[in-house]
C-alpha atoms as a PDB file:
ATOM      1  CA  UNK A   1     -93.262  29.204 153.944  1.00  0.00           C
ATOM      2  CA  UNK A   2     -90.456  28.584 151.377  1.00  0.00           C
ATOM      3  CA  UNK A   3     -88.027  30.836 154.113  1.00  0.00           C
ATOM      4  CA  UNK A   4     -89.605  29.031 157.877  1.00  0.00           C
ATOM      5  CA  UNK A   5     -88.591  25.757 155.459  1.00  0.00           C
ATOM      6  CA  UNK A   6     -85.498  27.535 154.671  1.00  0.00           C
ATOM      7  CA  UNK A   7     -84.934  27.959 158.557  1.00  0.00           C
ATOM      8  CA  UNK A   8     -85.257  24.443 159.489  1.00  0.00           C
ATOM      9  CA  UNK A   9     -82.495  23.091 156.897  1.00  0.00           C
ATOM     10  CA  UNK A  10     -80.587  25.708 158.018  1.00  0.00           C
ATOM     11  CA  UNK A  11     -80.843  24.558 161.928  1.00  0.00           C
ATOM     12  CA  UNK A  12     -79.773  21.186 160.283  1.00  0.00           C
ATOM     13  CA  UNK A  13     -76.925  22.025 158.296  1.00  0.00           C
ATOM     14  CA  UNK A  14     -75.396  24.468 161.368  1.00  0.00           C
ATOM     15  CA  UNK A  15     -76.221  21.812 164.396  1.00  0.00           C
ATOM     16  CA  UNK A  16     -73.532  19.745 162.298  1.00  0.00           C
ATOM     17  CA  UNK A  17     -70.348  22.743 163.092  1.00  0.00           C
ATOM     18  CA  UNK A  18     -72.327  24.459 166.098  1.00  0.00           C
ATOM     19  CA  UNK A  19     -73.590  21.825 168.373  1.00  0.00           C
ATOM     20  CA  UNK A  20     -74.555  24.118 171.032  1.00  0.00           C
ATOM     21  CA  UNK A  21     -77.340  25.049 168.522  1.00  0.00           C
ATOM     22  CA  UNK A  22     -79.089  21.638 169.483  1.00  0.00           C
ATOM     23  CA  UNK A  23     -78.796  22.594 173.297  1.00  0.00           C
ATOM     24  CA  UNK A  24     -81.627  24.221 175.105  1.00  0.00           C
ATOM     25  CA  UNK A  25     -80.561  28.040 174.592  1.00  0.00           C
ATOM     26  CA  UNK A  26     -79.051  27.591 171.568  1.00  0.00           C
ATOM     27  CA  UNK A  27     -82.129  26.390 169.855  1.00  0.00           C
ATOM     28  CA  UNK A  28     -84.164  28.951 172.082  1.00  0.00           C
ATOM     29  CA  UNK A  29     -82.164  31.581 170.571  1.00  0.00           C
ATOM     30  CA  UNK A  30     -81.867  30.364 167.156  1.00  0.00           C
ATOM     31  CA  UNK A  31     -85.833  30.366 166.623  1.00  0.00           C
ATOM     32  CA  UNK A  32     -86.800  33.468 168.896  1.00  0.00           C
ATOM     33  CA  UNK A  33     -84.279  34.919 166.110  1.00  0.00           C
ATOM     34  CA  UNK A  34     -85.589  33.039 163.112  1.00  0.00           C
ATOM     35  CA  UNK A  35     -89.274  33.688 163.921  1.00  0.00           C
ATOM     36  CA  UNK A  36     -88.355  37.473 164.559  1.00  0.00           C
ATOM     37  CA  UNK A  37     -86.805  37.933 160.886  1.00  0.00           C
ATOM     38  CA  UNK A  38     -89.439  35.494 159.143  1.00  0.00           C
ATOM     39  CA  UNK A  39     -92.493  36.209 161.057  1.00  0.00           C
ATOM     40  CA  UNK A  40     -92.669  39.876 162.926  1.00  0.00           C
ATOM     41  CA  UNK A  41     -90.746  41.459 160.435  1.00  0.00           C
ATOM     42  CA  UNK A  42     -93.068  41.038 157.542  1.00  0.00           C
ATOM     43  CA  UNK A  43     -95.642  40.926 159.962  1.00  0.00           C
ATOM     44  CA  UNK A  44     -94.773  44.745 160.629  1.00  0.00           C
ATOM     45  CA  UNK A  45     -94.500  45.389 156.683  1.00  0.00           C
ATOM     46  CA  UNK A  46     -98.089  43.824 156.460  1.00  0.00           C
ATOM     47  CA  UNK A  47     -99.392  45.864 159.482  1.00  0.00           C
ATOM     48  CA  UNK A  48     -97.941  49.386 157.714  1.00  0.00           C
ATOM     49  CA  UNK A  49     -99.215  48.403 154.728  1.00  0.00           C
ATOM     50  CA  UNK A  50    -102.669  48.165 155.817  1.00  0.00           C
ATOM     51  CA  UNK A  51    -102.221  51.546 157.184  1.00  0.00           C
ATOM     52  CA  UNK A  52    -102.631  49.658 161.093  1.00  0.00           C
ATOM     53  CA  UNK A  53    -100.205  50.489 163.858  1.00  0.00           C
ATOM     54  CA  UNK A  54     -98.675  47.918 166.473  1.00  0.00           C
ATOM     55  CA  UNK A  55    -100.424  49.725 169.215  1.00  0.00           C
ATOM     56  CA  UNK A  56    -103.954  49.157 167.478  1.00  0.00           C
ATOM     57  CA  UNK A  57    -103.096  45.239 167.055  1.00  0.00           C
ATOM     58  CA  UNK A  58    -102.373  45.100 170.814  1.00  0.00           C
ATOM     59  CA  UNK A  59    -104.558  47.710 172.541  1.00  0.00           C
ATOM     60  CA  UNK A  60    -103.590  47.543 175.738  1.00  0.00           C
ATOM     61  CA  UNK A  61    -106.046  49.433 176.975  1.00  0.00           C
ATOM     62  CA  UNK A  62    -108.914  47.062 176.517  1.00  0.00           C
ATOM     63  CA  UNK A  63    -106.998  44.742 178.785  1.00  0.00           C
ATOM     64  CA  UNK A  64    -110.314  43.932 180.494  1.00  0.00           C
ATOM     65  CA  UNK A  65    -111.596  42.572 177.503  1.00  0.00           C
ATOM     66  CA  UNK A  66    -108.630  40.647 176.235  1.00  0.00           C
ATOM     67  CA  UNK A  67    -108.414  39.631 179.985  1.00  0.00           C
ATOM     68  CA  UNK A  68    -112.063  38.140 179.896  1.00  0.00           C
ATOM     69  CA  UNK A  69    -112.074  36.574 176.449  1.00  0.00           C
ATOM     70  CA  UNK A  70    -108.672  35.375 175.892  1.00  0.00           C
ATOM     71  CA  UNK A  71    -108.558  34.085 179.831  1.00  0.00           C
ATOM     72  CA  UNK A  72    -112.157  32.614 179.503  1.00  0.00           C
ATOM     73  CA  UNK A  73    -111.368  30.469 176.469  1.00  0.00           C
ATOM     74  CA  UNK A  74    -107.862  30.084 177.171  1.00  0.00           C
ATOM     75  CA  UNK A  75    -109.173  28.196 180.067  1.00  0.00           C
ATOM     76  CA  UNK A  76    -111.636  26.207 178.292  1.00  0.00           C
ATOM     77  CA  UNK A  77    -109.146  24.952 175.410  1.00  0.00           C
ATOM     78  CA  UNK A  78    -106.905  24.524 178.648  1.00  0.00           C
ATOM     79  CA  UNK A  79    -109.915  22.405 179.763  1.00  0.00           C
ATOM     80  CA  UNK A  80    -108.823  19.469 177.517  1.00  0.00           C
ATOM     81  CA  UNK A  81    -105.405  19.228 178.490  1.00  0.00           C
ATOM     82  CA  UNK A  82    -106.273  19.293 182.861  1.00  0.00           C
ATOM     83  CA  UNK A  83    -108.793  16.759 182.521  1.00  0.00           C
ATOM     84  CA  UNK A  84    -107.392  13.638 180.509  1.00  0.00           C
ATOM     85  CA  UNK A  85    -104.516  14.754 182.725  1.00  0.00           C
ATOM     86  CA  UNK A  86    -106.025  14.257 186.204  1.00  0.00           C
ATOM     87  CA  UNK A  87    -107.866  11.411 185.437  1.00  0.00           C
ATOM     88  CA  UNK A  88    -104.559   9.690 183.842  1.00  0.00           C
ATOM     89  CA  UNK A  89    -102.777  10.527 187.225  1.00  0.00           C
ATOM     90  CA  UNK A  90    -100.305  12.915 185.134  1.00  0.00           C
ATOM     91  CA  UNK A  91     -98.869  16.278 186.185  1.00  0.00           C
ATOM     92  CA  UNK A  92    -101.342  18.912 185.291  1.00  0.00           C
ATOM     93  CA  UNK A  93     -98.719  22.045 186.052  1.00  0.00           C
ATOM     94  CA  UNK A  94     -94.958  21.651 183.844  1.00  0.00           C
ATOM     95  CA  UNK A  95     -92.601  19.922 186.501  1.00  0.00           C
ATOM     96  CA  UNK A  96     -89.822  22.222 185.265  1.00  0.00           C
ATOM     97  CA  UNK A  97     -88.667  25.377 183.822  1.00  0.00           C
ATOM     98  CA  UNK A  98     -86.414  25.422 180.722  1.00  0.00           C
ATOM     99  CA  UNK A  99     -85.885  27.175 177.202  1.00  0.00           C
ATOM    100  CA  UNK A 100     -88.140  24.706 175.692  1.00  0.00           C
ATOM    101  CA  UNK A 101     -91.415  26.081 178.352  1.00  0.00           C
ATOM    102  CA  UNK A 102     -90.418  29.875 177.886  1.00  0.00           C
ATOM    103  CA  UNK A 103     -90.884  29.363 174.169  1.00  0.00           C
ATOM    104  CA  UNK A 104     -94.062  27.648 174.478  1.00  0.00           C
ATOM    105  CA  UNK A 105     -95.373  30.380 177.136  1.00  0.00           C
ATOM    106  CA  UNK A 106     -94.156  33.405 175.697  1.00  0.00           C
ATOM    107  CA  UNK A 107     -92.348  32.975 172.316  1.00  0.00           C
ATOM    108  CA  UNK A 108     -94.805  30.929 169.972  1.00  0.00           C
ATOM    109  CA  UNK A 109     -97.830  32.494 171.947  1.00  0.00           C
ATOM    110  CA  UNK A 110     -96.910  36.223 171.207  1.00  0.00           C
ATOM    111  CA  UNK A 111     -95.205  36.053 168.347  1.00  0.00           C
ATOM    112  CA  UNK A 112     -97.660  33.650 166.265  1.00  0.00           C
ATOM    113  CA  UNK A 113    -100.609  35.828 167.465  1.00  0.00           C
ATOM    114  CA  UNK A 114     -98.596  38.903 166.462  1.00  0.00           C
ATOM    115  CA  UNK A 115     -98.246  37.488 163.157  1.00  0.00           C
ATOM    116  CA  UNK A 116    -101.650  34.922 162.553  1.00  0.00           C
ATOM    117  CA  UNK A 117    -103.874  37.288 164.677  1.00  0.00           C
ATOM    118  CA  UNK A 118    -102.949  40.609 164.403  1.00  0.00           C
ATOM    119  CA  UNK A 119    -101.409  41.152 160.826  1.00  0.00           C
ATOM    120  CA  UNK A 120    -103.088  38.193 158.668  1.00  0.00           C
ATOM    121  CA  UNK A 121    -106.243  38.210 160.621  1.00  0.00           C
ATOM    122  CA  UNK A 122    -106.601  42.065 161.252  1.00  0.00           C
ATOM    123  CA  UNK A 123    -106.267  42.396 157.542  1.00  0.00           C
ATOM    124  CA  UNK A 124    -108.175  39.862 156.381  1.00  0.00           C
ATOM    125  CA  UNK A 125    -111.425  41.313 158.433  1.00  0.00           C
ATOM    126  CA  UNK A 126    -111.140  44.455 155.991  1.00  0.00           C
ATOM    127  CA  UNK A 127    -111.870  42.606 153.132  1.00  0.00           C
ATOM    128  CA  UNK A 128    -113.633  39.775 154.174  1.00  0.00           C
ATOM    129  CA  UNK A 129    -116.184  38.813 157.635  1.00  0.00           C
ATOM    130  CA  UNK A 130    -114.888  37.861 160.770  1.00  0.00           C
ATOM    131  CA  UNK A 131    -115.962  33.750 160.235  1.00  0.00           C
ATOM    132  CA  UNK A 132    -113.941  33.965 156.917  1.00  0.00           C
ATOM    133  CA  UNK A 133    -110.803  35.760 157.959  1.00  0.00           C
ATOM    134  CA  UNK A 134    -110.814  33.154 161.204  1.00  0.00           C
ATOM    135  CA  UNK A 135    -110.851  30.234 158.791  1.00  0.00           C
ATOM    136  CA  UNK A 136    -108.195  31.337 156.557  1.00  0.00           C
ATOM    137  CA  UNK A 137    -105.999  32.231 159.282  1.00  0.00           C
ATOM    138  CA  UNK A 138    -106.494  29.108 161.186  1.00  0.00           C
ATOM    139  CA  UNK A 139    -105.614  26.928 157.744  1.00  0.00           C
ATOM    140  CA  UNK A 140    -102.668  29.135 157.648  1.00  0.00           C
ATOM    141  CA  UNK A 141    -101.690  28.649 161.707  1.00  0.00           C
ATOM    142  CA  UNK A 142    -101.936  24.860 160.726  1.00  0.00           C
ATOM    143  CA  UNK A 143     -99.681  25.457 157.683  1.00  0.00           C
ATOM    144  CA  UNK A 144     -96.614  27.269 159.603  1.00  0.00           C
ATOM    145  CA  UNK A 145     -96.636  24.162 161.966  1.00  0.00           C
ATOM    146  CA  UNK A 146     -96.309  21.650 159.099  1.00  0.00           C
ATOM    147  CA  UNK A 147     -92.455  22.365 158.091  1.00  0.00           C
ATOM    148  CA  UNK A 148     -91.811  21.733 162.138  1.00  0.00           C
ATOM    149  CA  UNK A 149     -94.037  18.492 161.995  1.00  0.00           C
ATOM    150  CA  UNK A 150     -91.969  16.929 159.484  1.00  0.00           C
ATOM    151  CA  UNK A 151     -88.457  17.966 160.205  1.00  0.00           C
ATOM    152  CA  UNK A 152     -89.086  16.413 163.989  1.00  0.00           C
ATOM    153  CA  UNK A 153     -90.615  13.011 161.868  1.00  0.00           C
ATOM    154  CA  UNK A 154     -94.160  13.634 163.060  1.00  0.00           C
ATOM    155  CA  UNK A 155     -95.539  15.016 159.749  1.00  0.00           C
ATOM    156  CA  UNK A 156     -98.085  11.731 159.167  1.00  0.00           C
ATOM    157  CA  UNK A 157     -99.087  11.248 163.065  1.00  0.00           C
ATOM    158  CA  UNK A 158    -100.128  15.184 163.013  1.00  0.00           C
ATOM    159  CA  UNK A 159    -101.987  14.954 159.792  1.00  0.00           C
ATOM    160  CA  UNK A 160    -103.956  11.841 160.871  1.00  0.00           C
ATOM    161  CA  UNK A 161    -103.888  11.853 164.242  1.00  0.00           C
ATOM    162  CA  UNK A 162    -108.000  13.187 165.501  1.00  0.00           C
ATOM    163  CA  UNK A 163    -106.704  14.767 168.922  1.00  0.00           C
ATOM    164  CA  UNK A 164    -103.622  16.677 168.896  1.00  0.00           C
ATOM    165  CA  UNK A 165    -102.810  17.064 165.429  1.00  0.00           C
ATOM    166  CA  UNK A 166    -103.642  19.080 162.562  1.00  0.00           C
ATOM    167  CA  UNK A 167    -107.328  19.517 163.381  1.00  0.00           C
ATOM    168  CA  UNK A 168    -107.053  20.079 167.235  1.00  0.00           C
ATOM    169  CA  UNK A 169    -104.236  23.130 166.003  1.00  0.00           C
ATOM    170  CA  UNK A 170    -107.042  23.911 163.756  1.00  0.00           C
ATOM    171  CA  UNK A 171    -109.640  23.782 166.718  1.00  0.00           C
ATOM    172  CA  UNK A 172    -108.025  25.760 168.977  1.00  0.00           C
ATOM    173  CA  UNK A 173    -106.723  28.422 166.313  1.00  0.00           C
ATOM    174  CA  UNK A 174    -110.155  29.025 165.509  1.00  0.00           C
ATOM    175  CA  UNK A 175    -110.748  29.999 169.440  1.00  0.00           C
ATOM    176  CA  UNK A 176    -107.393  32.139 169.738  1.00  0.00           C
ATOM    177  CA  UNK A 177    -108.675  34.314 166.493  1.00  0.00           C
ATOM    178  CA  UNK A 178    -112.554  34.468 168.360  1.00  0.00           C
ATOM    179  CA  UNK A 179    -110.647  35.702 171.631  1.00  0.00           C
ATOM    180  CA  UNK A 180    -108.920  38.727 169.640  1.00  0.00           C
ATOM    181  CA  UNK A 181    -111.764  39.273 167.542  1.00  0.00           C
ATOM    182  CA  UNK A 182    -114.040  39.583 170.575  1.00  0.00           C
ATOM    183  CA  UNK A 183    -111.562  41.609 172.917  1.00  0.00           C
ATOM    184  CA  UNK A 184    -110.602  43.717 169.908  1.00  0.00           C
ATOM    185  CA  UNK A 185    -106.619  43.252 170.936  1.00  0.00           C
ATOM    186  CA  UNK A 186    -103.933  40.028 169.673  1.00  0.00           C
ATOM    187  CA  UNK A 187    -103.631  40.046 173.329  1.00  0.00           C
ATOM    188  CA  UNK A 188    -106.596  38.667 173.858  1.00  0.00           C
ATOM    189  CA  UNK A 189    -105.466  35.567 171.078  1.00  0.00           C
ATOM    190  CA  UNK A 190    -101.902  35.545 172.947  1.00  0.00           C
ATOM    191  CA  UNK A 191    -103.879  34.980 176.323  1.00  0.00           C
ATOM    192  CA  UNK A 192    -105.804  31.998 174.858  1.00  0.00           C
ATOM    193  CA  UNK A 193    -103.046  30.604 173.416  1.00  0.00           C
ATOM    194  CA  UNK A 194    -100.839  30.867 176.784  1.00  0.00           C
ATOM    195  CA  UNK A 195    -103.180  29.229 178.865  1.00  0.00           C
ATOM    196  CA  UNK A 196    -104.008  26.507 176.031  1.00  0.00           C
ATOM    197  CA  UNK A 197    -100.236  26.084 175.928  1.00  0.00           C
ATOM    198  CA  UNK A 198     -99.370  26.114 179.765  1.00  0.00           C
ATOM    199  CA  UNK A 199    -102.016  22.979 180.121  1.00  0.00           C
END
């Protein structure tokens, strides 16, 4: 936490000499590079040190399974997104493609799975049951999102707010962790977490 906080001042203090850092692929690459050094790479040491390989976090192979359960409950967290949309009249698809939507789509979706589902998860379910390791992980998924929450000024709003704060990340980290759990692959938790994210 005390580096991801690190990160953020960091951003802060360089957007002052570096504005392109504050334009859409500056910031895209700044974090994709952040959350690689902060995240996957300790993510790996965790993995190694569990004795776990990356190919046994994602397991391809069971893509039917990570197909049915991260699709099916990707598509019902997706579920409550589409429908106040439609009824509100609002876009239900993103209107446009930027740095901001890749990172939402792909970035956050792989690499917090990598990290929450596969190495913190995974090794939590060694030493403790599945329910357990879910919870911890999702208090933790909540906790890597607070440090973004307040640098953006939204810190109070997403610790109040019922829908679409703290507990809805809470909610819906509880399903991603079920969908790898179930399909026995992260991909199954990064499918989830796409579709919840697309919607």
């Amino acid at each position: 936490m005390a580096a991801w906080i690190g990160a953020w001042l960091l951003k802060i203090h360089l957007e002052q000499n570096l504005s392109w850092l504050s334009t859409g692929l500056g910031s895209f690459l700044y974090w994709s590079a952040a959350k690689l050094l902060i995240w996957i790479a300790p993510a790996v040491w965790l993995l190694r040190k569990a004795g776990r390989s990356i190919r046994e976090v994602f397991n391809l192979a069971n893509w039917k399974a990570w197909l049915a359960w991260g699709g099916g409950i990707g598509l019902l967290l997706a579920l409550t997104g589409i429908i106040p949309n439609y009824l509100q009249g609002k876009a239900i698809f993103p209107t446009s493609f930027d740095f901001a939507l890749l990172n939402v789509l792909v970035i956050a979706p792989t690499f917090e799975e990598f990290l929450m589902r596969g190495a913190i998860q995974g090794s939590l379910t060694k030493r403790y049951s599945f329910a357990t390791a879910n919870v911890i992980t999702s208090v933790l998924f909540v906790l890597l999102h607070v440090p973004g929450w307040y640098f953006m000024g939204v810190l109070a709003e997403n610790l109040t707010s019922p829908v679409g704060g703290a507990l809805s990340i809470f909610l819906v980290s509880l399903g991603f962790g079920y969908a790898a759990h179930r399909s026995r692959s992260v991909m199954g938790g990064v499918l989830a977490h796409l579709l919840n994210n697309f919607f």
